[in-house]
C-alpha atoms as a PDB file:
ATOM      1  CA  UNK A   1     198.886 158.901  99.048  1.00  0.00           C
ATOM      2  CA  UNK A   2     201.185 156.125  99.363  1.00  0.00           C
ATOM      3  CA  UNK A   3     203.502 154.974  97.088  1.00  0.00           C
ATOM      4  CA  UNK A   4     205.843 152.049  96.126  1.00  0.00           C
ATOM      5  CA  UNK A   5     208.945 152.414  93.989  1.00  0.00           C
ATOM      6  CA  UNK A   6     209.833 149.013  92.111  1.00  0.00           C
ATOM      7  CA  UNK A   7     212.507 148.293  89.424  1.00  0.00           C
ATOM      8  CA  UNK A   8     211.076 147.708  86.034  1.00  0.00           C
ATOM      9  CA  UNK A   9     210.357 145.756  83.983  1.00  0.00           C
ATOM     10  CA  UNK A  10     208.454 144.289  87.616  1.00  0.00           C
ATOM     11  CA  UNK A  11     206.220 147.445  87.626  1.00  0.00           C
ATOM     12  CA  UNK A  12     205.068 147.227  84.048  1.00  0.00           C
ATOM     13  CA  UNK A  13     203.796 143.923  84.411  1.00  0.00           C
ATOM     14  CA  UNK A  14     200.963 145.181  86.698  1.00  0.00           C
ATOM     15  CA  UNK A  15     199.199 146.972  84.087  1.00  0.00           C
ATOM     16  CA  UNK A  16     197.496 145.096  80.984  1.00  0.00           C
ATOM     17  CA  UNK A  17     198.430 147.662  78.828  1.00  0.00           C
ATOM     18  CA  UNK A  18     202.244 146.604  79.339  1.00  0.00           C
ATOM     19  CA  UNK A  19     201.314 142.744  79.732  1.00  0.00           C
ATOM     20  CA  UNK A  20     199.587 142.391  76.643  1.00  0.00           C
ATOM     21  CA  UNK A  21     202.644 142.626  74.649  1.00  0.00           C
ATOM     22  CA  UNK A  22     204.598 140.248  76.529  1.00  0.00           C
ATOM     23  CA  UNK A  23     204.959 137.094  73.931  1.00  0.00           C
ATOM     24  CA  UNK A  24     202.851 133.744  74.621  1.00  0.00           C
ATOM     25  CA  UNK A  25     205.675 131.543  75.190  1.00  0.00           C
ATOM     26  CA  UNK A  26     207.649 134.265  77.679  1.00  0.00           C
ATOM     27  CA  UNK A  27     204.237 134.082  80.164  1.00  0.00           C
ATOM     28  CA  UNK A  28     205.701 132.256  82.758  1.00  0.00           C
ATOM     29  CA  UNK A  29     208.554 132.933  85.385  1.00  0.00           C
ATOM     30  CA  UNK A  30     211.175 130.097  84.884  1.00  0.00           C
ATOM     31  CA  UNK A  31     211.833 126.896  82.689  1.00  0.00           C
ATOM     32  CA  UNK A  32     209.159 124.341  84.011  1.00  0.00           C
ATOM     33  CA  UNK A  33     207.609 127.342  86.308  1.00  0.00           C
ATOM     34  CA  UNK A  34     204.129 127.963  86.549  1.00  0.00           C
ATOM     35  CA  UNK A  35     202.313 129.951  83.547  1.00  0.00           C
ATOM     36  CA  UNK A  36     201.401 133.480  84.621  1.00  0.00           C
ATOM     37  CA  UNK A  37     197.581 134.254  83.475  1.00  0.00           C
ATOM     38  CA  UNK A  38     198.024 137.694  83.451  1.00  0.00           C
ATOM     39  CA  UNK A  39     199.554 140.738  85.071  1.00  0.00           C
ATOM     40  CA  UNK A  40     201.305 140.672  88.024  1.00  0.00           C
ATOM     41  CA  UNK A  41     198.620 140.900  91.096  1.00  0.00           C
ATOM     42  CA  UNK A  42     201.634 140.342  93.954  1.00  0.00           C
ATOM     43  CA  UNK A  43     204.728 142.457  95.181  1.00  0.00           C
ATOM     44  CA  UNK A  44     207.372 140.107  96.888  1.00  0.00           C
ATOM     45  CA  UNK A  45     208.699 142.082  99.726  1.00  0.00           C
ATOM     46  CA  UNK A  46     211.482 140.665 102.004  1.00  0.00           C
ATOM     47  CA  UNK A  47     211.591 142.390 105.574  1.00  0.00           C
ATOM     48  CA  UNK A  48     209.721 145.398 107.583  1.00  0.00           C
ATOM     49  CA  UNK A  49     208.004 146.624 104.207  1.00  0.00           C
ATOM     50  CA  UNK A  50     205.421 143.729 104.526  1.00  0.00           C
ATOM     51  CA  UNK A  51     204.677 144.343 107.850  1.00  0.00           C
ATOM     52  CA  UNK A  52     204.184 148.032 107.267  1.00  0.00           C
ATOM     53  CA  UNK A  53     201.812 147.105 104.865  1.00  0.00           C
ATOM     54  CA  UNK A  54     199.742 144.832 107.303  1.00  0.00           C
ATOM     55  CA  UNK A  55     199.887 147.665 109.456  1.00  0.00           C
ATOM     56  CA  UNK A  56     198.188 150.295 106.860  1.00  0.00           C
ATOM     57  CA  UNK A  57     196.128 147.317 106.036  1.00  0.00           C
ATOM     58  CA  UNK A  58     194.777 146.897 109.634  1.00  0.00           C
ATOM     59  CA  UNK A  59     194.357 151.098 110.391  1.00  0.00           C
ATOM     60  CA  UNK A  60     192.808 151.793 106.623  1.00  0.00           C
ATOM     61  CA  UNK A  61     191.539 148.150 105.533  1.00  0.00           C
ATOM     62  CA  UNK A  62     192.108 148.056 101.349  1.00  0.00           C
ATOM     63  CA  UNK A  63     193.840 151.242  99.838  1.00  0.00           C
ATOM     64  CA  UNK A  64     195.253 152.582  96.925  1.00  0.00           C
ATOM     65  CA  UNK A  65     199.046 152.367  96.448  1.00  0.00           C
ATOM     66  CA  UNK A  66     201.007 153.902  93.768  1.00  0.00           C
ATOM     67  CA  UNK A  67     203.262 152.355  91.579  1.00  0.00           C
ATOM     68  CA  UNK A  68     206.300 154.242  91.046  1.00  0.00           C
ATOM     69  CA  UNK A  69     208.958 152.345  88.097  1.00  0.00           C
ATOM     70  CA  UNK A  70     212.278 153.378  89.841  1.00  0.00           C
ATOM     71  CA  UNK A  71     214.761 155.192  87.515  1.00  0.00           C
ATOM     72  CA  UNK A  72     217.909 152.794  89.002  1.00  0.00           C
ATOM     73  CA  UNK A  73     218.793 149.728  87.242  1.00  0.00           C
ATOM     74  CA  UNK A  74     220.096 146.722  89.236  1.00  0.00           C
ATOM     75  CA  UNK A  75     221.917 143.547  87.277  1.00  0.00           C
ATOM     76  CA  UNK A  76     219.329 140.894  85.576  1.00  0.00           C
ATOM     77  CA  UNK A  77     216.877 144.222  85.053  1.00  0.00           C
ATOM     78  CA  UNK A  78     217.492 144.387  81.142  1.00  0.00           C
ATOM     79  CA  UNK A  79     217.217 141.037  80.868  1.00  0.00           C
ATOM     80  CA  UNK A  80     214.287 140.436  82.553  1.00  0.00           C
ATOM     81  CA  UNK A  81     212.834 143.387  80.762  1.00  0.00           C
ATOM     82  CA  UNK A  82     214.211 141.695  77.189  1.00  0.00           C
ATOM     83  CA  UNK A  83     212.683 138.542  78.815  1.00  0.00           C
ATOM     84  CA  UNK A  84     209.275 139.606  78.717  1.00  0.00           C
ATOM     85  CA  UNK A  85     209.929 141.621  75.450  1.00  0.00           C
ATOM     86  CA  UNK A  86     209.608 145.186  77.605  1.00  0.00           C
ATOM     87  CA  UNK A  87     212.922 147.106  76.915  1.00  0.00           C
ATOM     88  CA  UNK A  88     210.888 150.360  76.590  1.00  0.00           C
ATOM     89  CA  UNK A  89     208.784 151.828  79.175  1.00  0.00           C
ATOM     90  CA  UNK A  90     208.674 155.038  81.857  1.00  0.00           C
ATOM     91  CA  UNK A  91     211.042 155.375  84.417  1.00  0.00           C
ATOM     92  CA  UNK A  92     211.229 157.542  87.368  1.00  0.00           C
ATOM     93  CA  UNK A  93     207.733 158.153  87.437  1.00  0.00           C
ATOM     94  CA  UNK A  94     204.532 157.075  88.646  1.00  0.00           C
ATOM     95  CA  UNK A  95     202.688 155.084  86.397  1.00  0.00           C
ATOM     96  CA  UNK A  96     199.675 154.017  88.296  1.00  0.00           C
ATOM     97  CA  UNK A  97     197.650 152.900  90.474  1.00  0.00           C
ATOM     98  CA  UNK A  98     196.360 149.487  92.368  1.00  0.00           C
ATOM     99  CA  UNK A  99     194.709 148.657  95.258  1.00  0.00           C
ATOM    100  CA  UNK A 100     196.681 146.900  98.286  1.00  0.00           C
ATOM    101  CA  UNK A 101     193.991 143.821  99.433  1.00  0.00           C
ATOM    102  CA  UNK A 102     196.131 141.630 101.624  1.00  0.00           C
ATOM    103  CA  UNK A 103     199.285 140.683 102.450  1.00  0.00           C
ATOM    104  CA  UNK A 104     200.363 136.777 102.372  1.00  0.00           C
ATOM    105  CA  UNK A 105     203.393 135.422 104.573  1.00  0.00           C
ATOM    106  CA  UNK A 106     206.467 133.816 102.929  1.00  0.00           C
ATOM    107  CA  UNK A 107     205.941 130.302 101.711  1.00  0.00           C
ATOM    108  CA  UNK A 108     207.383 127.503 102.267  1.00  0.00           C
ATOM    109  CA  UNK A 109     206.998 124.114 100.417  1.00  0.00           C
ATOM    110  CA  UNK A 110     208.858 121.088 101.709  1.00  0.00           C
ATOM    111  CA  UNK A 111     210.888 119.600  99.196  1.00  0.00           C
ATOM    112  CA  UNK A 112     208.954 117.274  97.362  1.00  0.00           C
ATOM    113  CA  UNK A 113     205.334 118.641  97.799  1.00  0.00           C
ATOM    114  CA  UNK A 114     203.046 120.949  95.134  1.00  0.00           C
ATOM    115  CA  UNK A 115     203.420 124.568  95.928  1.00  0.00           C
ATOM    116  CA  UNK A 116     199.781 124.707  94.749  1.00  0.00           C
ATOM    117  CA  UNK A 117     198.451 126.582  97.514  1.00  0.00           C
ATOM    118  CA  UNK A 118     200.056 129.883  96.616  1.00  0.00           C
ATOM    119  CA  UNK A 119     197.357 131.996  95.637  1.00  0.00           C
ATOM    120  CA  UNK A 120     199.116 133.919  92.684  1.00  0.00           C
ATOM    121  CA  UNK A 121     202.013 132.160  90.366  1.00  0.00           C
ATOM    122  CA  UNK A 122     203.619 135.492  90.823  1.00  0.00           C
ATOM    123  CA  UNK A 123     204.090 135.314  94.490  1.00  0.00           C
ATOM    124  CA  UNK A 124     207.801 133.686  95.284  1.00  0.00           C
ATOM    125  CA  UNK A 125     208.131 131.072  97.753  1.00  0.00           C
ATOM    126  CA  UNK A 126     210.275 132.674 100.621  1.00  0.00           C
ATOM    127  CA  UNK A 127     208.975 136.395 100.665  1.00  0.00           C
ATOM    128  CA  UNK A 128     205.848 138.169 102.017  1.00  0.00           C
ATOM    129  CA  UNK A 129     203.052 138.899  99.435  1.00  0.00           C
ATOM    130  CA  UNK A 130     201.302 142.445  98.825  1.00  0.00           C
ATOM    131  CA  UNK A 131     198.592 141.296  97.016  1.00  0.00           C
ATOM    132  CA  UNK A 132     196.876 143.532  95.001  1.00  0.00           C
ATOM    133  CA  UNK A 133     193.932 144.494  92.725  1.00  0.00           C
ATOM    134  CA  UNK A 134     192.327 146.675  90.409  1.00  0.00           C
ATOM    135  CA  UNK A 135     195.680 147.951  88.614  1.00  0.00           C
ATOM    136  CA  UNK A 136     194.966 150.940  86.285  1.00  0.00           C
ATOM    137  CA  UNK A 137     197.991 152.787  84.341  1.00  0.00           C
ATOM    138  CA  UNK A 138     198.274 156.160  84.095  1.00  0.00           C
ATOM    139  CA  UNK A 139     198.015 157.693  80.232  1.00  0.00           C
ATOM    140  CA  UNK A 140     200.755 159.814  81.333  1.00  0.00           C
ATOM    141  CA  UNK A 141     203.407 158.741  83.783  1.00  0.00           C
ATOM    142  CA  UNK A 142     203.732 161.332  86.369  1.00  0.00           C
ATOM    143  CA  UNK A 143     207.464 162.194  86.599  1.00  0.00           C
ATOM    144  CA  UNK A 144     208.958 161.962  90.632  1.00  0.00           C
ATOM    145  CA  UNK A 145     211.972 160.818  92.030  1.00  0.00           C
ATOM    146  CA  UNK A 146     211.102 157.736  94.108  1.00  0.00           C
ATOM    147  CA  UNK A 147     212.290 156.717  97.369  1.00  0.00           C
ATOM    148  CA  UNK A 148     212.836 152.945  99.402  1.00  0.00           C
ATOM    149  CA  UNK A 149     209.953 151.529 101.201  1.00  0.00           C
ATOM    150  CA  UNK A 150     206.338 152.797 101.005  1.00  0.00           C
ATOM    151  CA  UNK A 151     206.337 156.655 101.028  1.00  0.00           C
ATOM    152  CA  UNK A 152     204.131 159.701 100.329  1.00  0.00           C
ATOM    153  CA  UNK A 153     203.010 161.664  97.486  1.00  0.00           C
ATOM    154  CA  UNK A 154     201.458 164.695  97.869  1.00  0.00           C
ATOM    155  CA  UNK A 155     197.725 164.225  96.105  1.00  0.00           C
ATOM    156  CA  UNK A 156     197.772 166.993  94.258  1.00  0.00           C
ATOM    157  CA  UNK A 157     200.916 165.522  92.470  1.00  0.00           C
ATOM    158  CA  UNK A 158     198.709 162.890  90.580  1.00  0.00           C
ATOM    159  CA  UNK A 159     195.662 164.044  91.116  1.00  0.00           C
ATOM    160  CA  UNK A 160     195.184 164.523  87.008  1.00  0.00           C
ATOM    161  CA  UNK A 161     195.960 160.977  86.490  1.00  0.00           C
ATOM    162  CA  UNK A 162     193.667 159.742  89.295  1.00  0.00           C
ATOM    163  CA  UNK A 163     190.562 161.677  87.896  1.00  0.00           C
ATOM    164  CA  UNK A 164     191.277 159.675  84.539  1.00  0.00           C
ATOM    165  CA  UNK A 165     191.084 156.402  86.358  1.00  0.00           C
ATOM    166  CA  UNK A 166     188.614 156.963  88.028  1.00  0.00           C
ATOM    167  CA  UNK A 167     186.426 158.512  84.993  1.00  0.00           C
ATOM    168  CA  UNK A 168     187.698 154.855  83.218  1.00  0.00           C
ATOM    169  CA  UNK A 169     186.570 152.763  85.708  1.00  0.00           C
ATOM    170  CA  UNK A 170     182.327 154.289  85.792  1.00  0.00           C
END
């Protein structure tokens, strides 16, 4: 299976049991920004990544992707985690799963016009869009060291997990 390794707090926020405890008044991306209605349902992605996607997307049509919450820390992580009042949370391992829909080029609004077309207050203006539904976290993270870009996990590797979310879901 495929998966995606993203800093955290950014891969919490696409499961409701992480969003739920982010505060009211923290729901929204930047002073003035537009109010998020729920958990992240878009992965900006500057550069080949997106097109890989597009390219799995074309081959396979909608698939499951795994979210792996990367063990490395890069500046602005804490506080973005302390910004949406997520210090605590698994790291280094996969801790779910969502399905990969569509991918949406980078945006552009001329200065002066609504951005209102964007489909999803989470995607950002100048990168490509993985959008994505169906996000279910795993009860228990499944420890692996992640790598850049999409790569693969064995099945086997989460295949406990996957049997849980799929036994949720029916």
């Amino acid at each position: 299976m495929k998966a995606l390794s993203i800093h955290t707090p950014w891969a919490w926020l696409f499961f409701e049991r992480h969003w739920q405890h982010v505060p009211e008044d923290r729901r929204y991306m930047d002073e003035g920004g537009p109010q998020l209605r729920g958990p992240k349902d878009v992965e900006n992605r500057y550069g080949s990544l997106a097109q890989a996607v597009r390219n799995l997307l074309k081959e396979k049509g909608p698939f499951p992707l795994l979210i792996h919450a990367s063990k490395t820390r890069r500046p602005g992580d804490d506080d973005a985690a302390r910004w949406f009042g997520l210090q605590h949370g698994p790291r280094g391992a996969v801790i779910g799963v969502v399905e990969v829909y569509e991918v949406r080029s980078r945006l552009w609004t001329p200065p002066g016009k609504s951005d209102e077309h964007r489909f999803s207050p989470w995607h950002m203006r100048m990168a490509d869009g993985i959008y994505v539904r169906n996000a279910s976290a795993f009860i228990y993270p499944v420890e692996l060291r992640g790598m850049q870009g999409l790569f693969n996990v064995p099945r086997d590797v989460v295949a406990g997990e996957l049997t849980k979310v799929q036994e949720a879901r029916t």
